[in-house]
N, C-alpha and C. Protein backbone atom coordinates (compact mmCIF):
# COMPACT_ATOMS: atom_id res chain seq x y z
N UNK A 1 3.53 -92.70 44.03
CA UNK A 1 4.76 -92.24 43.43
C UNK A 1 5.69 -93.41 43.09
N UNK A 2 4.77 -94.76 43.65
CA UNK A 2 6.11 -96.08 43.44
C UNK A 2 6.18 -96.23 42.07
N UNK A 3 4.78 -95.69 41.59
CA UNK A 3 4.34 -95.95 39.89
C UNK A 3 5.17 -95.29 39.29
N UNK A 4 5.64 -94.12 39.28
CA UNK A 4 6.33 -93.72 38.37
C UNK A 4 7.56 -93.68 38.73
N UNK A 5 8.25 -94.43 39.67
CA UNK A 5 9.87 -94.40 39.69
C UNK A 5 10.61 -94.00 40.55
N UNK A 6 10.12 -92.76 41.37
CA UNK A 6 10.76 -91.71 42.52
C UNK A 6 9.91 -92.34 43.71
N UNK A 7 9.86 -93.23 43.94
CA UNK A 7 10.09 -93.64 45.52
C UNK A 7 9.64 -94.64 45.41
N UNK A 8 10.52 -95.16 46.42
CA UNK A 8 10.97 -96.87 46.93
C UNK A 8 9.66 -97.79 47.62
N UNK A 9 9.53 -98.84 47.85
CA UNK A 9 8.33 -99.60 48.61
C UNK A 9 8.48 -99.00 49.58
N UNK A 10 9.41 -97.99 50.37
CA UNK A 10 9.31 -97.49 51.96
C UNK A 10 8.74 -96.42 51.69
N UNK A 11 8.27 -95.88 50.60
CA UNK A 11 8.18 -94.18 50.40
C UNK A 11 9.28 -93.14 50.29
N UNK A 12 10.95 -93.98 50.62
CA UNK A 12 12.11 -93.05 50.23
C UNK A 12 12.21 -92.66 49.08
N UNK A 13 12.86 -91.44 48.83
CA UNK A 13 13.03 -91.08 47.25
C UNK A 13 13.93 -91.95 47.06
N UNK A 14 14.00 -92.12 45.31
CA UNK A 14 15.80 -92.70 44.76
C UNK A 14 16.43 -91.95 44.71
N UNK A 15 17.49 -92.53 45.11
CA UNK A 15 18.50 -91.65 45.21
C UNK A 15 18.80 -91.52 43.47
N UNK A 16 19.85 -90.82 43.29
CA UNK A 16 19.89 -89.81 41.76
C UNK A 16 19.05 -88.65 41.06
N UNK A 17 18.23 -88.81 41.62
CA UNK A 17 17.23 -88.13 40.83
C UNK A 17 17.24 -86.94 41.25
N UNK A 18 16.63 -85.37 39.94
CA UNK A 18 17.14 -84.51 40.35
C UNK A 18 16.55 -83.69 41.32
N UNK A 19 16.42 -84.26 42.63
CA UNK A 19 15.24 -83.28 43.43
C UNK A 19 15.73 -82.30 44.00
N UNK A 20 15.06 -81.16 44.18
CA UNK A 20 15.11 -79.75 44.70
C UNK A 20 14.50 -79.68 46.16
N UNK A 21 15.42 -78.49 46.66
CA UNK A 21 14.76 -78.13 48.13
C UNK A 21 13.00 -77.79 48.12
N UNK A 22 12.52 -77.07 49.08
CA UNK A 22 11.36 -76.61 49.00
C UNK A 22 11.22 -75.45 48.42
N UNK A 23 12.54 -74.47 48.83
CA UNK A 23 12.89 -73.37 47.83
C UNK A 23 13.26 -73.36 46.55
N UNK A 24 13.76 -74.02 46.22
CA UNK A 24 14.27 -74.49 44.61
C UNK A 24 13.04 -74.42 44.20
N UNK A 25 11.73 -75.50 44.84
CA UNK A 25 10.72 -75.94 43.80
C UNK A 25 10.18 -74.67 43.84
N UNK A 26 10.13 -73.45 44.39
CA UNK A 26 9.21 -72.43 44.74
C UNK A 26 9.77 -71.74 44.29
N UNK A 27 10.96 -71.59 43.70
CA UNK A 27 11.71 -70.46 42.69
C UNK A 27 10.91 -69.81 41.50
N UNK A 28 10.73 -70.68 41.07
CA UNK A 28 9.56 -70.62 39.56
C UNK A 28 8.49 -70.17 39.87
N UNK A 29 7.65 -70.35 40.25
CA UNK A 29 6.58 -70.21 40.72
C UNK A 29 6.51 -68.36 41.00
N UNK A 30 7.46 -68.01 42.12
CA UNK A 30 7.64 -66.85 42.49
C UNK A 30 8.34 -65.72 41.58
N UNK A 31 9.32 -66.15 41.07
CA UNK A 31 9.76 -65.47 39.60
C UNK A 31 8.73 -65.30 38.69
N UNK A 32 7.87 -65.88 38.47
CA UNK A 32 6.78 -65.93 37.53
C UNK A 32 5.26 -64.54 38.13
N UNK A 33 5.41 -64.79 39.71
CA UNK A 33 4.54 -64.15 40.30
C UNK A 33 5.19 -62.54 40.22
N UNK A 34 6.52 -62.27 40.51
CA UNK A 34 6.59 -61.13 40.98
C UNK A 34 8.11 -60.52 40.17
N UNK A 35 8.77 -61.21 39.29
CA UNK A 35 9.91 -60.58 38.82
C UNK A 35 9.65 -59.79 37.71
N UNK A 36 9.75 -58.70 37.69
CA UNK A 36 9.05 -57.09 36.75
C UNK A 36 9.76 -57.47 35.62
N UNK A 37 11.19 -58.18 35.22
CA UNK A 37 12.34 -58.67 34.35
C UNK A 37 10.83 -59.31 32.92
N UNK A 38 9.91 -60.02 33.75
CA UNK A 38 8.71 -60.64 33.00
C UNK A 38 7.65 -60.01 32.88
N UNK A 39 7.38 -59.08 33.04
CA UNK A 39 6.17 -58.13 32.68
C UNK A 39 5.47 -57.70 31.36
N UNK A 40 6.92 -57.71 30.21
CA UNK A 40 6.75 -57.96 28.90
C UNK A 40 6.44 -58.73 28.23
N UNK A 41 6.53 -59.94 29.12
CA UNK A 41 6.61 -61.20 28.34
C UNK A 41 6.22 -62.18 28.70
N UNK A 42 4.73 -62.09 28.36
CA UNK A 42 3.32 -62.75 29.53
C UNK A 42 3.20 -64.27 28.08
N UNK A 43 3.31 -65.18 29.21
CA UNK A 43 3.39 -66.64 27.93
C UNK A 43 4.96 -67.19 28.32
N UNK A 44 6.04 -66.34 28.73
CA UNK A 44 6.88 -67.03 28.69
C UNK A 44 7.21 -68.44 29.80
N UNK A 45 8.10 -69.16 29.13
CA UNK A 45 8.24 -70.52 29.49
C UNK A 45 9.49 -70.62 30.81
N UNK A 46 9.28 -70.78 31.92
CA UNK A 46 10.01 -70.42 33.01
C UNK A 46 10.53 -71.60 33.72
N UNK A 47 11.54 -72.25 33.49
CA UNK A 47 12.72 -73.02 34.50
C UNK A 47 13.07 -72.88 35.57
N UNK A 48 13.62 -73.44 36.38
CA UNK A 48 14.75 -73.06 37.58
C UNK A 48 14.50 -71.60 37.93
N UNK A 49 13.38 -70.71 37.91
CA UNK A 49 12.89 -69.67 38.03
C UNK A 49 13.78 -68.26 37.14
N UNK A 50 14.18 -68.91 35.64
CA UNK A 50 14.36 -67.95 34.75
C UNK A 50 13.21 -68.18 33.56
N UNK A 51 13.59 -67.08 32.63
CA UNK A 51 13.01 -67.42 31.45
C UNK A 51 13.90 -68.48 30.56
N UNK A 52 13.18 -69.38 29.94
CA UNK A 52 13.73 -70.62 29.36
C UNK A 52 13.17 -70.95 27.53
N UNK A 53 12.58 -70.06 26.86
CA UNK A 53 11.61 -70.19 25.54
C UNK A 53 12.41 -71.14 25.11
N UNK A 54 13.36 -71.45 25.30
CA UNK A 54 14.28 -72.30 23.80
C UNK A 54 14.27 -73.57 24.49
N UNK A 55 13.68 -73.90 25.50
CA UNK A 55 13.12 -75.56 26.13
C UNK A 55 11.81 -75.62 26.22
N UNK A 56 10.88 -74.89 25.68
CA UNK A 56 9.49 -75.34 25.63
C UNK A 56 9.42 -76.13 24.61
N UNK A 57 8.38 -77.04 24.72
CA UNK A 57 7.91 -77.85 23.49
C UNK A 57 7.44 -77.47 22.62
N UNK A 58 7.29 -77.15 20.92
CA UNK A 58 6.71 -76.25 20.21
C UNK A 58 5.18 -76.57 20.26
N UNK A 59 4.77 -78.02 20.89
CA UNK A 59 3.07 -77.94 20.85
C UNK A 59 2.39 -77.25 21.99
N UNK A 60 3.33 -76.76 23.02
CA UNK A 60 2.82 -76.27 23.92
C UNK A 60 2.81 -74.60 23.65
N UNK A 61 2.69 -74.35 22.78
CA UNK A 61 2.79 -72.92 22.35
C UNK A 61 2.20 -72.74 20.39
N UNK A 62 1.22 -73.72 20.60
CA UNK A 62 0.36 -73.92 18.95
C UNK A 62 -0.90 -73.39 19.42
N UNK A 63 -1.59 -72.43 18.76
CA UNK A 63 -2.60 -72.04 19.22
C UNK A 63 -4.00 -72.98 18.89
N UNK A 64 -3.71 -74.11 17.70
CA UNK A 64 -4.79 -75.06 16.99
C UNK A 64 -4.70 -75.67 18.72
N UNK A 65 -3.22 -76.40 19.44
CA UNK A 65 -3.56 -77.02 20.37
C UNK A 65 -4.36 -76.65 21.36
N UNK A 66 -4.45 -75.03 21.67
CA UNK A 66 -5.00 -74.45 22.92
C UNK A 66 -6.36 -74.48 22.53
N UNK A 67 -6.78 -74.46 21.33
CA UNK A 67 -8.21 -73.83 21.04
C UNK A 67 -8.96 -75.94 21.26
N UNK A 68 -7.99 -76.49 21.41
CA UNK A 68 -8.46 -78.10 21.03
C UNK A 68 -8.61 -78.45 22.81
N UNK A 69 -7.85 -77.91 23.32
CA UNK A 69 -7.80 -78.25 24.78
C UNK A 69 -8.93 -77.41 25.40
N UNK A 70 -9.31 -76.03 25.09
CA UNK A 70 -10.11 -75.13 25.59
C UNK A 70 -11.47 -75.81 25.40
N UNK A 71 -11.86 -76.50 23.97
CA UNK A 71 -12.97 -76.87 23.60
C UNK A 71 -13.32 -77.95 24.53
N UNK A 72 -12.59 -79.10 24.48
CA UNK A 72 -12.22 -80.39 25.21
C UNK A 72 -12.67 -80.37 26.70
N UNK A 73 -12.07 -79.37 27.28
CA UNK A 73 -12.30 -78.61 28.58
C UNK A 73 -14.01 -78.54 29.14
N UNK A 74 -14.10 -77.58 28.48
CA UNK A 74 -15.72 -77.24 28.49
C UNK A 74 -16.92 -78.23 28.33
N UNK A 75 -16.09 -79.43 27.19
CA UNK A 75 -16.94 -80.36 27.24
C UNK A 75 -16.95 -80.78 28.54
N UNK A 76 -16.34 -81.51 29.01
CA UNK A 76 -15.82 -82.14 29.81
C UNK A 76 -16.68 -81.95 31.40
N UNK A 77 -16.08 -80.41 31.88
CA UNK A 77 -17.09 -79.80 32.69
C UNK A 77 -18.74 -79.61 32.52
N UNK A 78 -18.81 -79.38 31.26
CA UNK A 78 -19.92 -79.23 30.65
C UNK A 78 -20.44 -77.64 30.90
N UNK A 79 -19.22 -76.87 30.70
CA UNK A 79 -19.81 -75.28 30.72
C UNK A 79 -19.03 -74.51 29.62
N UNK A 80 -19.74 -73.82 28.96
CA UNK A 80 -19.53 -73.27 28.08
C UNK A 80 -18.56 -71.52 28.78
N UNK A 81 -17.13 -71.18 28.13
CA UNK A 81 -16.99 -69.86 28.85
C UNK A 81 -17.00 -68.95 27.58
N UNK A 82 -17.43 -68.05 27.95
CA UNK A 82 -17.26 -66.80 26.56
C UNK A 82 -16.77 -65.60 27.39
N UNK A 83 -15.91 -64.96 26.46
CA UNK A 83 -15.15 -63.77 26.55
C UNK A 83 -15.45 -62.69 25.93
């Protein structure tokens, strides 16, 4: 983690940076698992454990990209999945 910036040669975090409790980080996660508010709206892009669409990246929601990553994938593993 020294590599990318958030912690010191001791392993302390830096200070500033925006870190969250253990609950904070588990907000999302659980909003996503169980808030019915999202039941309609399977794909959506989830923050601070709301819905957030208007901060996703638009390539992360291109379907040329998913079908490029899906392919990529399979190579990779080397298994083919069909649906």
């Amino acid at each position: 983690m020294q590599a990318f910036g958030v912690l010191d040669a001791e392993g302390n975090a830096i200070p500033g940076l925006p870190w969250k409790s253990i609950p904070q980080g588990a907000a999302t996660t659980v909003a996503a698992a169980f808030d019915t508010r999202l039941n309609d709206k399977p794909g959506a892009y989830l923050s601070d454990g709301t819905e957030a669409n208007k901060e996703r990246a638009d390539h992360s929601s291109d379907p040329a990209n998913a079908e490029k990553l899906w392919t990529v994938t399979e190579e990779v593993i080397g298994e083919t999945f069909t649906f």
